[in-house]
Protein backbone atom coordinates (compact mmCIF):
# COMPACT_ATOMS: atom_id res chain seq x y z
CA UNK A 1 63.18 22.40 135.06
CA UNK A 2 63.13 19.59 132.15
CA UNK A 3 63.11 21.86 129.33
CA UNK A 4 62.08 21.07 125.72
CA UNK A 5 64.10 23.14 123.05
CA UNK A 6 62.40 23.32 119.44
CA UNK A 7 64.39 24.98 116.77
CA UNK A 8 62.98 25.96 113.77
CA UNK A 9 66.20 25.71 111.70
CA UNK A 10 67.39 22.00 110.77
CA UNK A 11 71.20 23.76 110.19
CA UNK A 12 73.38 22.17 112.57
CA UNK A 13 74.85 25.64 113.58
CA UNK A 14 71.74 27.90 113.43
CA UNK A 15 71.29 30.77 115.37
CA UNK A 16 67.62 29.34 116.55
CA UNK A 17 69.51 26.38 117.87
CA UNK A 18 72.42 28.13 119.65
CA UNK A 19 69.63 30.58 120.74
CA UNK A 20 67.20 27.67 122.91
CA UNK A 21 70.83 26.48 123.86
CA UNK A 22 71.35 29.79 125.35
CA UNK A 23 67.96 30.40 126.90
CA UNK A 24 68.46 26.69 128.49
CA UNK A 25 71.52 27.70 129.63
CA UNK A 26 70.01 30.62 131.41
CA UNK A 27 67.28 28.90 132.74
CA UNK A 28 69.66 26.58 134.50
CA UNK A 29 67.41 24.01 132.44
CA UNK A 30 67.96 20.17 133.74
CA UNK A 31 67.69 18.24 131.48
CA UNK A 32 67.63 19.91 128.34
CA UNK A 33 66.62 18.33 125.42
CA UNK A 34 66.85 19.58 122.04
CA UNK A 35 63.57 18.18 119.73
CA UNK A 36 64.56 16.40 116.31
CA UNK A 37 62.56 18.11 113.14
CA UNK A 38 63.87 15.60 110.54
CA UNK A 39 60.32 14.06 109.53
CA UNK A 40 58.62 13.60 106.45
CA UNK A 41 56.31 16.14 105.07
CA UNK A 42 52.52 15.55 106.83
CA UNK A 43 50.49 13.58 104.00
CA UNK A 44 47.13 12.11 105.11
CA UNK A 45 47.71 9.16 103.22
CA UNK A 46 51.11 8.70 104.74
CA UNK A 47 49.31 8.64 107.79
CA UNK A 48 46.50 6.74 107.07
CA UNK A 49 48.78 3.56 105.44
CA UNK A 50 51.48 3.98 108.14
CA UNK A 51 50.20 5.54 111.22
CA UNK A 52 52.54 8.21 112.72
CA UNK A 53 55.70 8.38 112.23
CA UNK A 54 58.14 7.33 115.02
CA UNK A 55 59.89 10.63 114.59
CA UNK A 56 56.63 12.73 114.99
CA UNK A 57 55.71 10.31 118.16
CA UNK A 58 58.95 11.04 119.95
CA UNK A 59 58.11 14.47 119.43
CA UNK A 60 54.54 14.53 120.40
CA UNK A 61 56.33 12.48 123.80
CA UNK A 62 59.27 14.64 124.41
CA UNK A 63 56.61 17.95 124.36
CA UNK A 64 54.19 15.95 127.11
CA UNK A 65 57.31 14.37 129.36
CA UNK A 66 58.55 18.15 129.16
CA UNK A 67 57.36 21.07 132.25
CA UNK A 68 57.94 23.67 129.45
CA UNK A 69 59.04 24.08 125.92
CA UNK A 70 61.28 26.94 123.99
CA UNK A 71 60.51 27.39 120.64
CA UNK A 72 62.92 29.35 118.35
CA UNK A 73 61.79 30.07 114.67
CA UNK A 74 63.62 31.98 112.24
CA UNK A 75 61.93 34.15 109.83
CA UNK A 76 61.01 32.80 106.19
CA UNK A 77 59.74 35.12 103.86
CA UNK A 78 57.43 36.79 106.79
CA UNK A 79 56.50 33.63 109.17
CA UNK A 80 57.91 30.40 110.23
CA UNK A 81 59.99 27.56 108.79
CA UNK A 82 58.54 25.19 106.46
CA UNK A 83 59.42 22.57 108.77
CA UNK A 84 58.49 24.44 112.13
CA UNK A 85 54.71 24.41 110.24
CA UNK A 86 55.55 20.51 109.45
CA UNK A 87 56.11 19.18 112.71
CA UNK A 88 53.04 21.25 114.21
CA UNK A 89 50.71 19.68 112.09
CA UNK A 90 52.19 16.39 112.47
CA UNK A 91 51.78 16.51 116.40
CA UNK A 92 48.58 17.82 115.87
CA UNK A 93 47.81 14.29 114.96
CA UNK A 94 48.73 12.71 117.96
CA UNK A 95 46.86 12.09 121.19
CA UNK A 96 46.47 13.22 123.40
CA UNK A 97 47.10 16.88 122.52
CA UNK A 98 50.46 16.85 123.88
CA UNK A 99 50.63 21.28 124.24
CA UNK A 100 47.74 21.53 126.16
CA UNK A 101 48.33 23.77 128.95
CA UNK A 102 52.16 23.37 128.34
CA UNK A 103 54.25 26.66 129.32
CA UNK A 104 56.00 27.51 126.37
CA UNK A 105 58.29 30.68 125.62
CA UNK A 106 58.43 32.14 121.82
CA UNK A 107 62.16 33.34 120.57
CA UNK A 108 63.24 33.90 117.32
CA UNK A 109 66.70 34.63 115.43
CA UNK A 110 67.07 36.19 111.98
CA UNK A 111 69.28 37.61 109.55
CA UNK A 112 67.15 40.40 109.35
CA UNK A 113 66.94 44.12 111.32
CA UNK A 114 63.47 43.25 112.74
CA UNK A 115 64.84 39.98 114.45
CA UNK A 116 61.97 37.64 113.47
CA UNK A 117 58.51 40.20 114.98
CA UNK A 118 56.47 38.51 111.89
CA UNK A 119 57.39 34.75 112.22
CA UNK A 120 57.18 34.95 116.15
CA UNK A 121 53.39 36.58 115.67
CA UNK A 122 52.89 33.62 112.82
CA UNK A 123 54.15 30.92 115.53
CA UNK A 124 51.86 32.38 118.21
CA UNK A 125 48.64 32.31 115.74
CA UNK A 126 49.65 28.64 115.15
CA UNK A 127 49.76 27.46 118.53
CA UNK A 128 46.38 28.61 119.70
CA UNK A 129 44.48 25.42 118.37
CA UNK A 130 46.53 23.79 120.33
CA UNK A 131 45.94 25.58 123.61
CA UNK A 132 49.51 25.84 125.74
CA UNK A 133 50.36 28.58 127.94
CA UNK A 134 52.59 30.74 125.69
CA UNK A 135 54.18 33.41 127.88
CA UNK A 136 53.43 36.69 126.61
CA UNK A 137 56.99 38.36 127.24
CA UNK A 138 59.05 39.93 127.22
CA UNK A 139 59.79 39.47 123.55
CA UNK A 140 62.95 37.92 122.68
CA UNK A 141 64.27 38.93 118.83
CA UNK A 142 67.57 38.46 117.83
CA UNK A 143 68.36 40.63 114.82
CA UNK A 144 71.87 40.29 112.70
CA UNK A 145 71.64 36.74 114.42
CA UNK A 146 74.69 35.51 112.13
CA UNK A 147 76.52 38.56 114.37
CA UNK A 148 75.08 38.05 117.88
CA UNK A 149 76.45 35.00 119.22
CA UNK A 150 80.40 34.23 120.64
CA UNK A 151 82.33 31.56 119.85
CA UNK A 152 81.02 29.72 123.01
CA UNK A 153 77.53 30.30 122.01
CA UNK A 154 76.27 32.86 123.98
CA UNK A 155 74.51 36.02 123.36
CA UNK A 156 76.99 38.96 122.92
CA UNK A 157 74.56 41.54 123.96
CA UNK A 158 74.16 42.01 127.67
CA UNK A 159 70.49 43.49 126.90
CA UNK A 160 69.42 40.43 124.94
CA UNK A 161 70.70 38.34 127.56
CA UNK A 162 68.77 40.37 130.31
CA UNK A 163 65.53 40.10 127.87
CA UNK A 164 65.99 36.33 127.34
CA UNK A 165 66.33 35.83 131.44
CA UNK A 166 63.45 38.07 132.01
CA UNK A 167 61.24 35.69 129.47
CA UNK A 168 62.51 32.58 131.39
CA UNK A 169 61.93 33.99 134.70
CA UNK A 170 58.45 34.25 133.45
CA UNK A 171 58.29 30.95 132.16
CA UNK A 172 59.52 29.19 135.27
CA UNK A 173 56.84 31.30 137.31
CA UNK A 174 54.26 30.14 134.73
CA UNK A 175 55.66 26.12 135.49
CA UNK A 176 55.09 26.84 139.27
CA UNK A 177 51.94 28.04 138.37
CA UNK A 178 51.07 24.74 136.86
């Protein structure tokens, strides 16, 4: 499975990157490649006196060269990343519409008890314009996330690791489905 990873954190050591790390991992995900959200903000008149940005284009290419994507957003002040909501509406602008009919599998990873519920419910409203195949569960929410992860990266808890193989069984049955 060539697996797109999206984190919404641009922190070298988040939690939403070790997390699509460690639902690649499970997946047995080959290759893996993890999507670059250093862009400029969207401006129409950026785009309109420069075209896209080569950074948003390798994007908008990695999503349609990929059989599925895993998008993990952490949770600012009740919904995604500012730059999560960047980099949508900068592929937006590409064509063609690179998600459509693309499997893709929600997670999120947050400091907070709730483990992201709000921002993952925000992310799913935001990708329905764009019309993938978002796998409804089961729902992935990593809560403490500064707490949950060993020093190798993986998930400490043995439930959250059972949840996050159940949602990429079901993402892997949703690529065969194509």
């Amino acid at each position: 499975m060539h697996l797109l990873g999206i984190s919404g954190s641009l922190r070298k050591e988040a939690t939403n990157r070790k997390l699509i790390r460690e639902a690649a991992r499970i997946a047995q995900a080959s290759p893996f490649i993890e999507a670059d959200l250093h862009m400029p903000l969207y401006d129409g008149d950026l785009e309109e006196s420069h075209g896209i940005p080569d950074p948003v284009r390798a994007l908008s290419e990695q999503i349609a060269a990929a059989d599925a994507v895993v998008i993990s957003t952490p949770e600012y002040n009740k919904g995604v990343s500012g730059v999560l909501k960047n980099a949508l509406d900068w592929v937006s602008r590409t064509k063609p519409n690179p998600w459509d009919g693309k499997p893709v599998a929600i997670l999120s990873a947050t400091a907070g008890r709730a483990g992201g519920e709000r921002a993952q419910f925000d992310l799913r409203l935001k990708m329905n314009p764009f019309n993938p195949r978002v796998i409804a569960g089961p729902e992935v929410l990593i809560a403490s996330s500064s707490n949950a992860f060993d020093e190798n990266g993986h998930l400490k808890d043995e439930g959250s690791q059972e949840l996050l193989g159940k949602l990429m069984d079901a993402l892997k049955a949703e690529i065969a489905r194509g």
